[in-house]
Protein backbone atom coordinates (compact mmCIF):
# COMPACT_ATOMS: atom_id res chain seq x y z
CA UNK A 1 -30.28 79.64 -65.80
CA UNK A 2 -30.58 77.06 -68.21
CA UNK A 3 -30.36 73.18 -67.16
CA UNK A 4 -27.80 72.70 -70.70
CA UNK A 5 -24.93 75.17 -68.88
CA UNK A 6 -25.74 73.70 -65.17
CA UNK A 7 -25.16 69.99 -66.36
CA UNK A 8 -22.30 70.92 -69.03
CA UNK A 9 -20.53 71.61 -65.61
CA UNK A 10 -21.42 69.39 -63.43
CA UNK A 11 -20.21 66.66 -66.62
CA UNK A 12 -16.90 68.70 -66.81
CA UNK A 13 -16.61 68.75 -63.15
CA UNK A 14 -16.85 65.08 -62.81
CA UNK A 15 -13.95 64.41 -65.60
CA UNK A 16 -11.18 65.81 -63.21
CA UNK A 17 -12.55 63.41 -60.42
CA UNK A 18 -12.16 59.77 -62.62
CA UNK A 19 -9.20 61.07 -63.91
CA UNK A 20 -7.64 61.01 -60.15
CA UNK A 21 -9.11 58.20 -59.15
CA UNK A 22 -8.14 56.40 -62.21
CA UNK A 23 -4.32 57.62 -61.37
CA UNK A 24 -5.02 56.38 -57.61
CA UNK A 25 -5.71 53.10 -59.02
CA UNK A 26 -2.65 52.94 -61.04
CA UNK A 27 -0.39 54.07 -57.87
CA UNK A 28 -2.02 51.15 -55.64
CA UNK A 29 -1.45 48.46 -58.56
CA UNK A 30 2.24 50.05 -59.12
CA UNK A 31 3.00 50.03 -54.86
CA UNK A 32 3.43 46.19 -54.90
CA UNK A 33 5.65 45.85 -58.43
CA UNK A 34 7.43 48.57 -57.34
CA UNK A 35 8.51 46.96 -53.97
CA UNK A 36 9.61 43.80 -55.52
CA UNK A 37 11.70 45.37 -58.05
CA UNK A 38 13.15 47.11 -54.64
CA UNK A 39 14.08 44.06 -52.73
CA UNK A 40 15.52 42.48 -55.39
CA UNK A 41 17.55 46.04 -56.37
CA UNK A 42 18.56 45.34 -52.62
CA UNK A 43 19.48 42.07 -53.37
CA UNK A 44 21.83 42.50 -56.06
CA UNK A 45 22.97 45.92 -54.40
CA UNK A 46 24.41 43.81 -51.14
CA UNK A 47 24.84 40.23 -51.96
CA UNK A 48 26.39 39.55 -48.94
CA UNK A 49 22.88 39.79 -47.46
CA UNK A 50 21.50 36.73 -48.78
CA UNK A 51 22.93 33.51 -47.08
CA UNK A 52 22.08 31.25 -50.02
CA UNK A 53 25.57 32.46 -51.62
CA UNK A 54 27.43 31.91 -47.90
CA UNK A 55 26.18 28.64 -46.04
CA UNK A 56 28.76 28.34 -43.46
CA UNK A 57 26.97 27.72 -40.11
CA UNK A 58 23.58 29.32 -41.32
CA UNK A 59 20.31 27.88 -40.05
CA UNK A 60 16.50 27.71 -41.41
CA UNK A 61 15.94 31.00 -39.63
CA UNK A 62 18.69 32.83 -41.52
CA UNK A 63 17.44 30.81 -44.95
CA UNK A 64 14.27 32.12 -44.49
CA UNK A 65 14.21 35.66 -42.53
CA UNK A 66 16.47 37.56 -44.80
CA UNK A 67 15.34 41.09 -45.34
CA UNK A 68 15.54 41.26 -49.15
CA UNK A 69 13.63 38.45 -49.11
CA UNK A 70 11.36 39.53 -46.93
CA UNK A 71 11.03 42.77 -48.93
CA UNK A 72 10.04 40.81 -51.69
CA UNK A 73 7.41 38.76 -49.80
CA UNK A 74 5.89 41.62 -48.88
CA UNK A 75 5.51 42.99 -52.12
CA UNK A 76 3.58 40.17 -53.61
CA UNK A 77 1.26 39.97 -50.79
CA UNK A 78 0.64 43.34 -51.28
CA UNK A 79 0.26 43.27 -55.44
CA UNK A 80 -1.92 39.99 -55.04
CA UNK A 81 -3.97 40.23 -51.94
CA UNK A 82 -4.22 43.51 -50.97
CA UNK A 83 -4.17 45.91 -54.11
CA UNK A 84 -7.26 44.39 -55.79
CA UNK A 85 -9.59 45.13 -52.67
CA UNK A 86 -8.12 48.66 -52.57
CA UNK A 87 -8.66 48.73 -57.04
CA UNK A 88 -12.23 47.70 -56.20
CA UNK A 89 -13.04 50.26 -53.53
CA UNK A 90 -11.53 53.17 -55.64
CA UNK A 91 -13.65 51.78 -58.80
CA UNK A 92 -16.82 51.80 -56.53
CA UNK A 93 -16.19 54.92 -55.04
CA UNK A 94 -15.63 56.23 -58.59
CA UNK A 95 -19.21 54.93 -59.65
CA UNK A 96 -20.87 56.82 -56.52
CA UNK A 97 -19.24 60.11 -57.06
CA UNK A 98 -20.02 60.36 -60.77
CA UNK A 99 -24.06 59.16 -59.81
CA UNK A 100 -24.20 61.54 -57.12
């Protein structure tokens, strides 16, 4: 068998394999956007729910712990801490699948 045909398909074999990844990537980035745009879809959905708009006898705990809010805190953590460690390990486990 010729080495031409045997690396024409392991080249072709490896496209598929990016191409995931690559889509991977763009889910991870997209999970902490995505739940943002939720809580504040929650927000608007049930105003009632956010005790800025109703301050009789609310305290700091019901200012802060509100779960829209919370919602939304959670998605930027996510976007801006945790999604670029994830990005990286998919790009370097990307790299060591198409070397090996």
């Amino acid at each position: 068998m010729s080495s031409d045909i045997a690396t024409s398909i392991a080249r072709e074999d490896a496209r598929p394999v990016s191409r995931d990844r690559s889509r991977r990537a763009v889910a991870v980035q997209l999970l902490g956007p995505l739940t943002v745009l939720a809580g504040v879809v929650w927000a608007v959905a049930q105003p009632y729910r956010i005790v800025f708009l109703d301050r009789d006898g609310q305290g700091l705990y019901d200012y802060l712990f509100q779960p829209p809010l919370l919602v939304v805190a959670v998605g930027l953590v996510f976007a801006l801490a945790v999604a670029p460690g994830l990005v990286a390990d998919l790009d370097a486990d990307e790299g060591d699948a198409s070397e090996g």
